[in-house]
Structure formats: C-alpha cells, structure tokens
C-alpha atoms as a PDB file:
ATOM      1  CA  UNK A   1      35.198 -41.235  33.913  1.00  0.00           C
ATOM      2  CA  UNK A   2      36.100 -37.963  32.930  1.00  0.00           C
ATOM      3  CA  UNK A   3      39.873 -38.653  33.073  1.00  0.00           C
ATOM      4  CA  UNK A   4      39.329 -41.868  30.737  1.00  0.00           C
ATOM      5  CA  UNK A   5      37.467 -39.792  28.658  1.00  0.00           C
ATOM      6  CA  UNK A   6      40.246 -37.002  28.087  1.00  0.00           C
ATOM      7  CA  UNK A   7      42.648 -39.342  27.696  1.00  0.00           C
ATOM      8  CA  UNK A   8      40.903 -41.435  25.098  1.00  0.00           C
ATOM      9  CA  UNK A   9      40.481 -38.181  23.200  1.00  0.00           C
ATOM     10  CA  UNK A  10      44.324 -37.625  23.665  1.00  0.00           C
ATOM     11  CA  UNK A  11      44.842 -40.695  22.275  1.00  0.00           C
ATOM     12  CA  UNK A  12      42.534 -40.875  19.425  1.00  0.00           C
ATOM     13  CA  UNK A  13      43.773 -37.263  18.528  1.00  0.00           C
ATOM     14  CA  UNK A  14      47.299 -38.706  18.873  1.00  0.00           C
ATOM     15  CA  UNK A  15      46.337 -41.601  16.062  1.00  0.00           C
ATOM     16  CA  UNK A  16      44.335 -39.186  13.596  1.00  0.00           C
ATOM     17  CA  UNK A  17      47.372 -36.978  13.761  1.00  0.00           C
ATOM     18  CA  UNK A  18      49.972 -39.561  12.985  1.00  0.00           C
ATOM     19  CA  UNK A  19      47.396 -41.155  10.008  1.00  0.00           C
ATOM     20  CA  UNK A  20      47.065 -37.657   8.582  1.00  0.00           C
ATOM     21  CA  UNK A  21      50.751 -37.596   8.020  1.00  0.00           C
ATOM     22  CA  UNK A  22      50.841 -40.959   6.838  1.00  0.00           C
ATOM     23  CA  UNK A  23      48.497 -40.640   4.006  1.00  0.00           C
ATOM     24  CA  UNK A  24      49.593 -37.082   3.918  1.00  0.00           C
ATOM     25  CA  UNK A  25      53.099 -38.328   2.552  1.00  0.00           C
ATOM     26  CA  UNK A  26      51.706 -41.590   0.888  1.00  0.00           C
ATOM     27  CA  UNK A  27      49.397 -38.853  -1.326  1.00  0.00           C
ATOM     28  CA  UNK A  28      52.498 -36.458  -1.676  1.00  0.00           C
ATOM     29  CA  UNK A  29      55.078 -39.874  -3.135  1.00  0.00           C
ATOM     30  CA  UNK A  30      52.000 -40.746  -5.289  1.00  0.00           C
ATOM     31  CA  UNK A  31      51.746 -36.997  -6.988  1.00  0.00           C
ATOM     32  CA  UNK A  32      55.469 -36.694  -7.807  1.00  0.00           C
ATOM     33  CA  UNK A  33      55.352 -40.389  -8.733  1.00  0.00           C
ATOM     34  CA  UNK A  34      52.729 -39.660 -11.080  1.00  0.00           C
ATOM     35  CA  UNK A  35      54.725 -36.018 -12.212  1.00  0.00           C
ATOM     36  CA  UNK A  36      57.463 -37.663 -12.973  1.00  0.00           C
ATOM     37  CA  UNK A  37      55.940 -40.175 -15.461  1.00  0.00           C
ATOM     38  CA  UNK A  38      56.060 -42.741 -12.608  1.00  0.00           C
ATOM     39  CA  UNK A  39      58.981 -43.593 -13.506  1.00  0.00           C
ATOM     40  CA  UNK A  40      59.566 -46.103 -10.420  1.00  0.00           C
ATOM     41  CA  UNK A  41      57.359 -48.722 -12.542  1.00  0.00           C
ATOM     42  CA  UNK A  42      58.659 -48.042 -15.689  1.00  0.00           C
ATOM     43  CA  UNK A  43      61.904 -49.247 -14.558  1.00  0.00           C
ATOM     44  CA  UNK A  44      61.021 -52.883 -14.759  1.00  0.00           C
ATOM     45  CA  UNK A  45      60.348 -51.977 -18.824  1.00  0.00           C
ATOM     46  CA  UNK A  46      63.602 -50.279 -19.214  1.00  0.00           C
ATOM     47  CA  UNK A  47      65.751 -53.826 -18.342  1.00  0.00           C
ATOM     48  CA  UNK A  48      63.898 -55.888 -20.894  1.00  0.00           C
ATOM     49  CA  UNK A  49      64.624 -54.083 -23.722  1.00  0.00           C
END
C-alpha cells in the first residue's frame, strides 16, 4: 500500500512536471506571439492584399 502510494506520487509528480513545461512554453510562444504583433495571424492578411 505504501509502495502504490509512492509510486502514484512519482507518477503524478512525473505528469505535473511535464504539464508545467507544456503550458510553460505554450504561455512563453503566446507572449512573443503577442510581442511581436502576432504576426503568425497576420500573415493570412498580408496574401490578400
């Protein structure tokens, strides 16, 4: 019981870690997105005129 229970920490530790870094780098795309006038969606713009 106490062995599942360590693991299962391990594990959810594991998870919370790798979502950190996900939304770490989703939040990080998102402020030089937005710093550089988002300029990834203005793109579309740009080839219709």
């Amino acid at each position: 019981s106490q062995e599942n229970e360590s693991e299962d920490f391990k594990n959810f530790r594991y998870k919370l870690k790798e979502l950190t870094n996900v939304t770490k780098n989703y939040f990080e795309n998102l402020v030089r997105g937005l710093a550089n006038g988002l300029s990834e969606v203005n793109c579309e713009n740009e080839l219709k005129s």
